[in-house]
N, C-alpha and C. Protein backbone atom coordinates (compact mmCIF):
# COMPACT_ATOMS: atom_id res chain seq x y z
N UNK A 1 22.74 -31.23 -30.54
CA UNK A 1 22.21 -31.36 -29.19
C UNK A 1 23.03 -30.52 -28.21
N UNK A 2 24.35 -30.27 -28.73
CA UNK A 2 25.26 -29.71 -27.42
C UNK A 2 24.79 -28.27 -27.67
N UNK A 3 24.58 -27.71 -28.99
CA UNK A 3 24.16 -26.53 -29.09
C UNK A 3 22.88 -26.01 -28.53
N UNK A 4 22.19 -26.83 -28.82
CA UNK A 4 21.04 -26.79 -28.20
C UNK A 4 21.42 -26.35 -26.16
N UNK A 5 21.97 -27.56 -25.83
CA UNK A 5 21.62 -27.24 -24.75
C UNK A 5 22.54 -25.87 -24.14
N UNK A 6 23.48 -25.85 -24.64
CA UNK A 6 24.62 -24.61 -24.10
C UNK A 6 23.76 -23.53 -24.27
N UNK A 7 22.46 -23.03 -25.62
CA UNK A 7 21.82 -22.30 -25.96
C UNK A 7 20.86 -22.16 -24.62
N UNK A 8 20.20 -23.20 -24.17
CA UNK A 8 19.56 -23.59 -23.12
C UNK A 8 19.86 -22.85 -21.76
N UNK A 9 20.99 -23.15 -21.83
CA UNK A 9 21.75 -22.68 -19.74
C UNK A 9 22.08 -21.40 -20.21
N UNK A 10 22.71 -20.79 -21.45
CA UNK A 10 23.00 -19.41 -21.52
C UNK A 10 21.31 -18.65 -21.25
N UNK A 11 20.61 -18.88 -21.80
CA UNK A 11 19.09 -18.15 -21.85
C UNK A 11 18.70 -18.36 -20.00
N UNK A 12 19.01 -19.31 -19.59
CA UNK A 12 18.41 -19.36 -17.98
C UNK A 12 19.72 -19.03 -17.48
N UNK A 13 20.68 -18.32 -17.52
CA UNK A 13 21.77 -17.40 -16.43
C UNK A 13 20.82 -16.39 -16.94
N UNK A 14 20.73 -16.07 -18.06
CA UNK A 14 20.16 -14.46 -18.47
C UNK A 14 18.83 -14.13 -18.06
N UNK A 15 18.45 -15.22 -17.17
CA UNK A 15 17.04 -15.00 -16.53
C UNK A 15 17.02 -15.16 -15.30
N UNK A 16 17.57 -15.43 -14.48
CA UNK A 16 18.41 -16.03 -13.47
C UNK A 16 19.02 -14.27 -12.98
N UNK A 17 20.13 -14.13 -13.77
CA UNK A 17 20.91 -13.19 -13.78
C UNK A 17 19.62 -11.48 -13.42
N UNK A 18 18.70 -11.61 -14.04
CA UNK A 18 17.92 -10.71 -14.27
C UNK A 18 16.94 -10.75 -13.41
N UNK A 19 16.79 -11.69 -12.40
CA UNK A 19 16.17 -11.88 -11.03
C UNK A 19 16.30 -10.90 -9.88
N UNK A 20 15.86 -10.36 -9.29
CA UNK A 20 16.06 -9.90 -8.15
C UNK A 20 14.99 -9.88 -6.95
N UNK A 21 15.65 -10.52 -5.71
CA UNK A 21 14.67 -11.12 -4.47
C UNK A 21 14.01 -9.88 -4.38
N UNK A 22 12.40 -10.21 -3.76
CA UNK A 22 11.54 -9.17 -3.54
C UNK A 22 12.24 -8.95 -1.77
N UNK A 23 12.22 -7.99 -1.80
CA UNK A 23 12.04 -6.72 -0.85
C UNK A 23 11.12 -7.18 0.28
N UNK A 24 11.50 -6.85 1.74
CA UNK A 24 10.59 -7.26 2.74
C UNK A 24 9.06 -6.34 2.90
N UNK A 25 7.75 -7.18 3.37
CA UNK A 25 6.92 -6.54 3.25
C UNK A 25 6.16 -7.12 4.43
N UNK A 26 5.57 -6.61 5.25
CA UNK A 26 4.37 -6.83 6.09
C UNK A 26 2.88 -6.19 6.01
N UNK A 27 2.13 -6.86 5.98
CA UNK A 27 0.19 -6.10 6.15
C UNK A 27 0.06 -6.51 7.60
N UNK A 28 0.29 -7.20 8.07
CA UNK A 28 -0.35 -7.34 9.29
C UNK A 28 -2.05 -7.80 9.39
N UNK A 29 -1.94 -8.60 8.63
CA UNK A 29 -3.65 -9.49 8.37
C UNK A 29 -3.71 -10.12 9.66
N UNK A 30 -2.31 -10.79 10.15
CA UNK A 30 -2.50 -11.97 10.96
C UNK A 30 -1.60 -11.01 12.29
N UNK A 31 -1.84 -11.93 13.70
CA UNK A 31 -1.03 -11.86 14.64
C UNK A 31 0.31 -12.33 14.50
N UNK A 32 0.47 -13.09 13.56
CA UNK A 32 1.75 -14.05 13.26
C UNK A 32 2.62 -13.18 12.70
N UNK A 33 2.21 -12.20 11.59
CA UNK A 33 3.15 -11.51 11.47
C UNK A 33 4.11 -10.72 11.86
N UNK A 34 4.42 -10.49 13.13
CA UNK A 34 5.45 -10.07 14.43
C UNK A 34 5.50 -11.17 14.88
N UNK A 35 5.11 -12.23 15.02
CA UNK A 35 5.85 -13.67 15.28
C UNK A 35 7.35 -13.87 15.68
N UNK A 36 8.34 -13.18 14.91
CA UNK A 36 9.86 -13.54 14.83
C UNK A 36 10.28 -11.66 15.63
N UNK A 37 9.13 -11.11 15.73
CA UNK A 37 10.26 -9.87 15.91
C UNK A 37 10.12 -9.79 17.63
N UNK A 38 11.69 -10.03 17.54
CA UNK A 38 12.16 -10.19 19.11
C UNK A 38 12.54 -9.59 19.88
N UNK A 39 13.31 -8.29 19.21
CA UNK A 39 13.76 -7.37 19.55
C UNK A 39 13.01 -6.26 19.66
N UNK A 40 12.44 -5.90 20.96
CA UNK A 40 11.63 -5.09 20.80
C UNK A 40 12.08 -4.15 22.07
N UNK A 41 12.36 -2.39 21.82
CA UNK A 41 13.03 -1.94 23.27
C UNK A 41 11.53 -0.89 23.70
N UNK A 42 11.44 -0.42 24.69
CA UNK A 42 10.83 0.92 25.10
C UNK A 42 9.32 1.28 24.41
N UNK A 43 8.88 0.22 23.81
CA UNK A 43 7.17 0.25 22.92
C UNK A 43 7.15 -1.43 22.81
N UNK A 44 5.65 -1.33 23.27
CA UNK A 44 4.62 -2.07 23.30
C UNK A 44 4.32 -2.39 21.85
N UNK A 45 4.33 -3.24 20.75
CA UNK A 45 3.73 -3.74 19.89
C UNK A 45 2.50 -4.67 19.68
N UNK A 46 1.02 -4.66 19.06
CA UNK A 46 0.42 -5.63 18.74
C UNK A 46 -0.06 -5.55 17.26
N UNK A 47 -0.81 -6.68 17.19
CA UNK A 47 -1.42 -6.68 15.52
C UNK A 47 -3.24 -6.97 16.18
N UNK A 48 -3.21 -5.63 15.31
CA UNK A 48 -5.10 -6.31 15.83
C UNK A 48 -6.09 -5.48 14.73
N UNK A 49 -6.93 -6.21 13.71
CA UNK A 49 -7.62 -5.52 13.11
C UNK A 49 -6.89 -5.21 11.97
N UNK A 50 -5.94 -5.82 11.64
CA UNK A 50 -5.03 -5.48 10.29
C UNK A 50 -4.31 -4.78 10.31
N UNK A 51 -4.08 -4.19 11.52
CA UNK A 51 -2.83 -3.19 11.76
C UNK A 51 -1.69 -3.39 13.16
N UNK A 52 -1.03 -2.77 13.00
CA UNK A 52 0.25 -2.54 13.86
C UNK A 52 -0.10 -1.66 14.68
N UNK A 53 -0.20 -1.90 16.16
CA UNK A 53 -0.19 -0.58 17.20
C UNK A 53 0.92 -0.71 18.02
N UNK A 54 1.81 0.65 18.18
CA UNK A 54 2.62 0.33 18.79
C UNK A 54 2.23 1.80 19.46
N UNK A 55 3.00 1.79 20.50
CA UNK A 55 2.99 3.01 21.92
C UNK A 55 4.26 2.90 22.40
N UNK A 56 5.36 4.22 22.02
CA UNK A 56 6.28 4.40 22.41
C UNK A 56 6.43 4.32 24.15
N UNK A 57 6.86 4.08 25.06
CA UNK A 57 7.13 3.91 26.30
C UNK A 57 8.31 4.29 27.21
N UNK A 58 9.48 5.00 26.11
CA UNK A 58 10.86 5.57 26.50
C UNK A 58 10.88 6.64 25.36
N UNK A 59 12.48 6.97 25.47
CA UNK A 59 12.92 8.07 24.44
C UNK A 59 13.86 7.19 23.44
N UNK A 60 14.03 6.15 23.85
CA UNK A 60 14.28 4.68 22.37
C UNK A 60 13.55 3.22 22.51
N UNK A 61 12.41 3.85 22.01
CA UNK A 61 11.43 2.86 21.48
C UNK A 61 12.12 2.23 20.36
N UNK A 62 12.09 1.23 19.72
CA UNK A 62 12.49 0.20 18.42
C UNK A 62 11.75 -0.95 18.50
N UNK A 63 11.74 -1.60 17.11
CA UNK A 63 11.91 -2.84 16.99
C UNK A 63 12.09 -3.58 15.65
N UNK A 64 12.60 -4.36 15.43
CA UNK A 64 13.29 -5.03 14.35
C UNK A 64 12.20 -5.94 13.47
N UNK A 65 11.58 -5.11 12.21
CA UNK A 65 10.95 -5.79 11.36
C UNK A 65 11.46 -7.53 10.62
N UNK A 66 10.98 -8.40 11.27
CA UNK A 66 11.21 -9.82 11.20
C UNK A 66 12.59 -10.29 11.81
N UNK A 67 12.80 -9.58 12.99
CA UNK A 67 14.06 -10.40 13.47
C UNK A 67 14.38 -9.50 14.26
N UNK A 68 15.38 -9.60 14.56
CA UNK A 68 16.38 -8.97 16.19
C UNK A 68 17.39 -8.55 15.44
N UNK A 69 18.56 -8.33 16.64
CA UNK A 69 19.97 -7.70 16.23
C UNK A 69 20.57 -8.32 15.19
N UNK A 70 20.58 -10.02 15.20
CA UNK A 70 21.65 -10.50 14.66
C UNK A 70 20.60 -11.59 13.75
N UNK A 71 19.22 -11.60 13.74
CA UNK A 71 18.83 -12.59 12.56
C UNK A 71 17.74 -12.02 12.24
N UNK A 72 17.06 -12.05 11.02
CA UNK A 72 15.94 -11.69 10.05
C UNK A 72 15.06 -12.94 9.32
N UNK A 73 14.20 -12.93 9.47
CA UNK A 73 13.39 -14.06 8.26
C UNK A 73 13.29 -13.44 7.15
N UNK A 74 13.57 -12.53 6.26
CA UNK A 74 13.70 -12.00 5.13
C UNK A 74 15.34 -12.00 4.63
N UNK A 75 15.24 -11.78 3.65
CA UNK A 75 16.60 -12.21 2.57
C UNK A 75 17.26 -10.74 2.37
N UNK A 76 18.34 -10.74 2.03
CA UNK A 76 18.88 -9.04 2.28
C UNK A 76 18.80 -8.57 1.03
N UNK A 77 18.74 -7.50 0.36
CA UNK A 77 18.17 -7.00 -0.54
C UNK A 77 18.81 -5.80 -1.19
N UNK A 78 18.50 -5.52 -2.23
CA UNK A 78 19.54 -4.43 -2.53
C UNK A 78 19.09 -2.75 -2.36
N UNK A 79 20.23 -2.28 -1.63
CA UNK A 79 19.37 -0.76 -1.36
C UNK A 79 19.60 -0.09 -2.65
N UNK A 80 19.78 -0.14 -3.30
CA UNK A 80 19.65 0.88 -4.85
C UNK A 80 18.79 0.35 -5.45
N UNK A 81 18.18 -0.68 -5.35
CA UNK A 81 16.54 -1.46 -5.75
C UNK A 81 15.52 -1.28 -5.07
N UNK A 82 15.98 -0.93 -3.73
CA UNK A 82 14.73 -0.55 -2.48
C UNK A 82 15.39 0.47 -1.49
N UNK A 83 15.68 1.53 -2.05
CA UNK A 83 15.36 2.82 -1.77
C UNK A 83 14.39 3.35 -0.81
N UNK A 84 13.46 3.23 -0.84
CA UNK A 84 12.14 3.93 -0.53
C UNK A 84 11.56 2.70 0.61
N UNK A 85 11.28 3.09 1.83
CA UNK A 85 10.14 2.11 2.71
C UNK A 85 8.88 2.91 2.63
N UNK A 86 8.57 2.23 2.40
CA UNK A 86 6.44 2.70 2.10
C UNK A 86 5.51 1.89 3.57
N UNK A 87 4.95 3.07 4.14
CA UNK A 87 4.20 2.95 5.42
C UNK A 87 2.73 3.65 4.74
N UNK A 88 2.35 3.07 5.66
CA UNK A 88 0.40 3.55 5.95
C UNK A 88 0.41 3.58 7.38
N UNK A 89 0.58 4.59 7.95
CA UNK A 89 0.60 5.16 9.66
C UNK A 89 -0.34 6.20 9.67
N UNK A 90 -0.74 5.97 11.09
CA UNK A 90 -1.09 7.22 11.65
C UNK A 90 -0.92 7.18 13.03
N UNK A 91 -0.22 8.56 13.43
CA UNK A 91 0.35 8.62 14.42
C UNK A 91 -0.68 9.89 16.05
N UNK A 92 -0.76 9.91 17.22
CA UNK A 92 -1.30 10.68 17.94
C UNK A 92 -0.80 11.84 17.77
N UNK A 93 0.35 12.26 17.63
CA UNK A 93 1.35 13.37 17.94
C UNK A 93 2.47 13.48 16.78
N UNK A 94 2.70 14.58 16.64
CA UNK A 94 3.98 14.86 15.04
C UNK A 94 5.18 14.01 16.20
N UNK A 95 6.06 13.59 14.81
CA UNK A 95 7.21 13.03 16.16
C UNK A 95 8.52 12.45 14.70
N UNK A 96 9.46 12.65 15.19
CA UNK A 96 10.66 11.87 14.18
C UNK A 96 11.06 10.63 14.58
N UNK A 97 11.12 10.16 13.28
CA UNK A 97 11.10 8.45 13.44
C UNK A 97 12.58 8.50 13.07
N UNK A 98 12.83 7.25 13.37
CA UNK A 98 14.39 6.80 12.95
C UNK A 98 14.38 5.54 12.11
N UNK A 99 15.25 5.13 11.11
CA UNK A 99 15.42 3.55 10.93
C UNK A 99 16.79 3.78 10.28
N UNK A 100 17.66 2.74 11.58
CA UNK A 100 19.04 2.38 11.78
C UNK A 100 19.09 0.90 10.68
N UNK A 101 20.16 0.87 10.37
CA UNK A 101 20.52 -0.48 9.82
C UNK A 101 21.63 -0.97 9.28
N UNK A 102 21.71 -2.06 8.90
CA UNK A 102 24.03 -2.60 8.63
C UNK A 102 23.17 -2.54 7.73
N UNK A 103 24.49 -3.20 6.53
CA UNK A 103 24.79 -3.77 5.07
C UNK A 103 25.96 -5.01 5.42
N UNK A 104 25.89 -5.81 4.17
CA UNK A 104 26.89 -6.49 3.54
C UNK A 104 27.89 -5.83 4.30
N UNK A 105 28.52 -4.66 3.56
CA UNK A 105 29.77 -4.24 3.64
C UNK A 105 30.28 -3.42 5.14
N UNK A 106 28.99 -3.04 5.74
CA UNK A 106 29.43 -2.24 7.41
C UNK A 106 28.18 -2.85 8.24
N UNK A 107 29.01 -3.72 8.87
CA UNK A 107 27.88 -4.92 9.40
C UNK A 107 28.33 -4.03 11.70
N UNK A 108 28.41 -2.91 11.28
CA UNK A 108 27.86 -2.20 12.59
C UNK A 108 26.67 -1.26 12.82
N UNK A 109 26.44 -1.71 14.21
CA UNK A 109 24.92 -0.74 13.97
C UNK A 109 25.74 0.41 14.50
N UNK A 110 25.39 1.76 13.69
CA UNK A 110 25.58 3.00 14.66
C UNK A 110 24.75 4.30 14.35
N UNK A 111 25.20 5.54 14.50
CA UNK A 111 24.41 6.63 14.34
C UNK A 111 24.83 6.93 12.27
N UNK A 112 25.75 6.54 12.03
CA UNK A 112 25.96 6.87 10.39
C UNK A 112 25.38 6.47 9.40
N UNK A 113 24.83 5.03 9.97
CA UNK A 113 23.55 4.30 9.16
C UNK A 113 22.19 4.65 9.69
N UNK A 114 21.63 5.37 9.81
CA UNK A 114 20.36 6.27 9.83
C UNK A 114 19.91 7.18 9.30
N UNK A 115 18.81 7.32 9.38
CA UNK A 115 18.15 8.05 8.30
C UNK A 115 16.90 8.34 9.29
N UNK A 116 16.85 9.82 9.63
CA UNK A 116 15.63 10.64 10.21
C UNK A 116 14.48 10.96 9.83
N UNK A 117 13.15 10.65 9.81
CA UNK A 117 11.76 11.08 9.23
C UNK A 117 11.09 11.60 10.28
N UNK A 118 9.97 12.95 9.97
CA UNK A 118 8.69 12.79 10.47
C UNK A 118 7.56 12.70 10.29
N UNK A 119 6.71 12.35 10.78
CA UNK A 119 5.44 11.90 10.66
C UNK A 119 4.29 12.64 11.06
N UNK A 120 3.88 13.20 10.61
CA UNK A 120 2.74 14.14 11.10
C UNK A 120 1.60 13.16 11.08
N UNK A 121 0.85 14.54 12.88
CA UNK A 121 -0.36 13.49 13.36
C UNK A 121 -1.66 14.70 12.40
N UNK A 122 -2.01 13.39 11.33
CA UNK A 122 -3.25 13.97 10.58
C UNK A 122 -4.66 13.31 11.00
N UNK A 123 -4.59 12.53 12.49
CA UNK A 123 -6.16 11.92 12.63
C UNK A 123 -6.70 10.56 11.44
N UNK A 124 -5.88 10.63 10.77
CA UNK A 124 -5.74 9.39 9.36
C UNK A 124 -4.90 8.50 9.07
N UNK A 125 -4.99 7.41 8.68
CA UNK A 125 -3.61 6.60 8.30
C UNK A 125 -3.43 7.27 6.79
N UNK A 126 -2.00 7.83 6.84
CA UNK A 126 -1.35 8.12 5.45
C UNK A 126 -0.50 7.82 5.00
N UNK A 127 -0.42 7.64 3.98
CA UNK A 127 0.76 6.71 3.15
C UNK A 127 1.80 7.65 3.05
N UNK A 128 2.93 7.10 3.51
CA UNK A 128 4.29 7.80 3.59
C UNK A 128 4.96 7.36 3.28
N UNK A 129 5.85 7.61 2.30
CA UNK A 129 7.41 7.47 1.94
C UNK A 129 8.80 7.77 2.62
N UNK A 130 9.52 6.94 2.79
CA UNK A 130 10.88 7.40 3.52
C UNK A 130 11.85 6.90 2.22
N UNK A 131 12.73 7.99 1.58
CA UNK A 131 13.67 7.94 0.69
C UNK A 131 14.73 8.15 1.61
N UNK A 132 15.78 6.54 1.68
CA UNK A 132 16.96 6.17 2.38
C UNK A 132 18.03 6.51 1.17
N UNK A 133 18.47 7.83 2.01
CA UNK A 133 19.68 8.39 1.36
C UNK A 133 20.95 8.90 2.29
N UNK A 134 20.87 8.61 3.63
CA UNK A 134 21.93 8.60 4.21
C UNK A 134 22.69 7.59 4.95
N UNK A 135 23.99 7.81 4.98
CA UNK A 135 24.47 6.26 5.61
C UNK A 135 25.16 5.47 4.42
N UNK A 136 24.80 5.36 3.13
CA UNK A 136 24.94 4.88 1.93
C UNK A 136 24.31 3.61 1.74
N UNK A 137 23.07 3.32 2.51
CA UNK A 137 21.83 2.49 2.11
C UNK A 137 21.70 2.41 0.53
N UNK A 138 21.55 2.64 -0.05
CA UNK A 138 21.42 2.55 -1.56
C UNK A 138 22.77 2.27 -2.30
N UNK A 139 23.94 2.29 -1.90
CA UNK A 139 24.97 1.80 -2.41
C UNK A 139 25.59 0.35 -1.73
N UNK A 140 24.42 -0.12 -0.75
CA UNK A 140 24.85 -1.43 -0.27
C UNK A 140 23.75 -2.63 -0.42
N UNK A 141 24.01 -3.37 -0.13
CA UNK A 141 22.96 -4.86 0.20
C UNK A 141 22.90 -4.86 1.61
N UNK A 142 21.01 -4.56 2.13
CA UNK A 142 20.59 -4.02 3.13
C UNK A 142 20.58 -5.64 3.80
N UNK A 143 21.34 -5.80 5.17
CA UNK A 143 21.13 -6.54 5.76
C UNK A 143 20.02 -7.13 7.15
N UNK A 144 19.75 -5.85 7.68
CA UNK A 144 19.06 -6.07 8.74
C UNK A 144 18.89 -4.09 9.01
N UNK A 145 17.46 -4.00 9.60
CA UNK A 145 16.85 -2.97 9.84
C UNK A 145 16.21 -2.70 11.27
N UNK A 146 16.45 -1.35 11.57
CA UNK A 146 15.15 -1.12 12.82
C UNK A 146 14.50 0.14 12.23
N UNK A 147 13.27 0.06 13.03
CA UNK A 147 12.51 1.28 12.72
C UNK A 147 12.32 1.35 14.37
N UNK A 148 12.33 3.38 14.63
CA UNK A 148 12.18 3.64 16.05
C UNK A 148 10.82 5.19 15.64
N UNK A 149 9.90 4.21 16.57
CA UNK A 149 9.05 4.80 16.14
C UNK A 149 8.52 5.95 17.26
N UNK A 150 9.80 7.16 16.95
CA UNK A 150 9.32 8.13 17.68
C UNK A 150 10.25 8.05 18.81
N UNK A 151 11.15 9.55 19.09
CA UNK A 151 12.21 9.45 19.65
C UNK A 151 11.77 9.89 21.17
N UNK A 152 10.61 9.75 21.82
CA UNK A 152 9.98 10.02 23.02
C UNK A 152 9.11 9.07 23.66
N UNK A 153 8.56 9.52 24.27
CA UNK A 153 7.23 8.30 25.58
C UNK A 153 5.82 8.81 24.54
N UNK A 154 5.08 8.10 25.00
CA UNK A 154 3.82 8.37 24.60
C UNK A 154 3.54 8.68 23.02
N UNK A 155 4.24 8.14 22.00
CA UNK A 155 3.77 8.52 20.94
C UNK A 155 3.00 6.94 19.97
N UNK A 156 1.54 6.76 19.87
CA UNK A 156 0.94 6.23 19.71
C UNK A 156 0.69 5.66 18.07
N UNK A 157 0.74 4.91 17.18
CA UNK A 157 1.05 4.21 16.17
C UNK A 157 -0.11 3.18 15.66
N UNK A 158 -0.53 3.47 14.60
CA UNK A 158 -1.42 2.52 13.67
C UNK A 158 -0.71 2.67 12.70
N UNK A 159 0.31 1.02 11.84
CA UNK A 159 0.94 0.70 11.17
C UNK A 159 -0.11 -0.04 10.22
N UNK A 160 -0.76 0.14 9.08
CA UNK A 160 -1.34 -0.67 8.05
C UNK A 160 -0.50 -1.85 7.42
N UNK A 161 0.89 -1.26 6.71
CA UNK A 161 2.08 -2.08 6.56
C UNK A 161 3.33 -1.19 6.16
N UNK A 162 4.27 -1.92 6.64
CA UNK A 162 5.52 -1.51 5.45
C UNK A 162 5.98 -2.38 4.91
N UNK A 163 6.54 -1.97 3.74
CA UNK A 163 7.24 -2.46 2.85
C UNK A 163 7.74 -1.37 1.91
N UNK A 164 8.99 -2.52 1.42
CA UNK A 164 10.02 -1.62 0.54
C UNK A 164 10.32 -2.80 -0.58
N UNK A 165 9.13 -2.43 -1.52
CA UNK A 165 8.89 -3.34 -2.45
C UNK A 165 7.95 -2.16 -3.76
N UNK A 166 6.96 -1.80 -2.58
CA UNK A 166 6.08 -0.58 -3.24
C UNK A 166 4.95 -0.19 -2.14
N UNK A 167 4.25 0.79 -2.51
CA UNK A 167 3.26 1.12 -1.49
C UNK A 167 2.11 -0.32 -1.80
N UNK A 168 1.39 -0.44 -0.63
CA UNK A 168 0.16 -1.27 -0.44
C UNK A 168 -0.96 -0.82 -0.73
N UNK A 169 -1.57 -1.29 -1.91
CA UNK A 169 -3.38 -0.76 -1.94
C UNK A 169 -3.77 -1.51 -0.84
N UNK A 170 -4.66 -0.94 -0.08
CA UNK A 170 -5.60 -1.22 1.27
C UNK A 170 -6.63 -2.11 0.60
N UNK A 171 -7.18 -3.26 1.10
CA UNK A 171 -8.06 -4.69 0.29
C UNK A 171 -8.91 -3.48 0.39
N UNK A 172 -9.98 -3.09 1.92
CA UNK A 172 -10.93 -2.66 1.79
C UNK A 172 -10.83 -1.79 3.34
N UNK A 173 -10.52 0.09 2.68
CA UNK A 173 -10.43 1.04 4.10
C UNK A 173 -11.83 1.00 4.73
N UNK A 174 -12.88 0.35 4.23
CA UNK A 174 -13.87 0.36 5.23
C UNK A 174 -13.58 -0.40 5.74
N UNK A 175 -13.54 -1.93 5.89
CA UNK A 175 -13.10 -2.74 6.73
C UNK A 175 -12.39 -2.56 8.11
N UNK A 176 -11.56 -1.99 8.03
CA UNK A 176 -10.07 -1.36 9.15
C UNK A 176 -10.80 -0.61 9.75
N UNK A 177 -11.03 -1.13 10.65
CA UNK A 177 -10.82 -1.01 12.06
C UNK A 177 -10.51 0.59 12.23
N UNK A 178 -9.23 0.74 12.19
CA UNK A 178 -8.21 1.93 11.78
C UNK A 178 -8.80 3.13 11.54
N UNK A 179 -9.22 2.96 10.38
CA UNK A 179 -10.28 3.95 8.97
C UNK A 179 -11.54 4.25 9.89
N UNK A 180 -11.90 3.17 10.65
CA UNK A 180 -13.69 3.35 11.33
C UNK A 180 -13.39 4.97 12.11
N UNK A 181 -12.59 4.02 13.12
CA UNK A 181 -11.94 4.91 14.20
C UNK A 181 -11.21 6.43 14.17
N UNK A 182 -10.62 6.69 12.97
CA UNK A 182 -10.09 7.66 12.70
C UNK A 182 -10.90 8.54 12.47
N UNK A 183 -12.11 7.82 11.24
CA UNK A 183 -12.88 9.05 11.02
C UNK A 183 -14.03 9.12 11.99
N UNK A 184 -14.59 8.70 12.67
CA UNK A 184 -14.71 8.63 14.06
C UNK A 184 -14.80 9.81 15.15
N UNK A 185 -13.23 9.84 15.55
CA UNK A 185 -12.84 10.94 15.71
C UNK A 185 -12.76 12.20 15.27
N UNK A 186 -13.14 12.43 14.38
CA UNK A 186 -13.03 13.35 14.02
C UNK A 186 -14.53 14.86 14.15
């Protein structure tokens, strides 16, 4: 019986052990989902139609995916496991995005933990990748994040979702609102 069970707890550390928390993710189905994000500087955020609109309003627009400066409703995660944030945007105007963030180990926000993207305006929401390789994001446990969407005034935002888990299949791009409108325009 003792064998048994020692056999028992060794097999569940080794499963246990081999766990790793999922990665933060938003769709934006609901209004609730910006619920907790408090921190919001220089852009206007809403959820409407399954997406994220935000409208830059300064030259540091931000805001803190599920939380503010100092708290998050998501669990911190490992950046050499989540590497990559995966967006579905479309933006009015080309423009460079920013996303600042601590770790575990350098729990200051500054300019060394960032990582620069841009976003080209294609009239479409497109799925974009940001590979976090500066700062040493991938050699830490990511504690808390901002994304600044667009280092000017007036730069206009349809967020489908992010996450850094994997990209999002879209339920249904006819549906969105987004998708109507884009091609629409065109």
């Amino acid at each position: 019986m003792k064998k048994c069970f020692m056999a028992l707890s060794f097999s569940l550390l080794l499963v246990l052990s081999g766990l790793t928390l999922a990665a933060p993710m938003w769709t934006f189905d609901s209004p609730d989902d910006i619920a907790t994000w408090s921190a919001i500087n220089q852009c206007n955020v809403s959820v409407e139609n399954g997406v994220l609109n935000t409208e830059s309003t300064g030259a540091d627009p931000y805001f803190f995916p599920g939380g503010e400066w100092s708290v998050v409703d998501w669990e911190p995660f490992s950046g050499a496991d989540h590497s990559i944030i995966y967006m579905r945007v479309m933006v009015n105007v080309e423009s460079t995005w920013q996303v600042y963030y601590i770790t575990e180990e350098d729990t200051a926000w500054g300019e060394v933990q960032r990582q620069n993207f841009v976003i080209s305006a294609t009239g479409s929401l497109e799925n974009v990748e940001f590979l976090m390789e500066d700062g040493g994001w991938q050699e830490h446990t990511v504690t808390n994040f901002r994304i600044d969407p667009g280092t000017e005034a007036g730069v206009i935002a349809e967020i489908d979702y992010i996450s850094l888990e994997s990209p999002v299949a879209p339920v249904s791009s006819k549906g969105k609102l987004a998708v109507q409108w884009s091609a629409l325009k065109r």
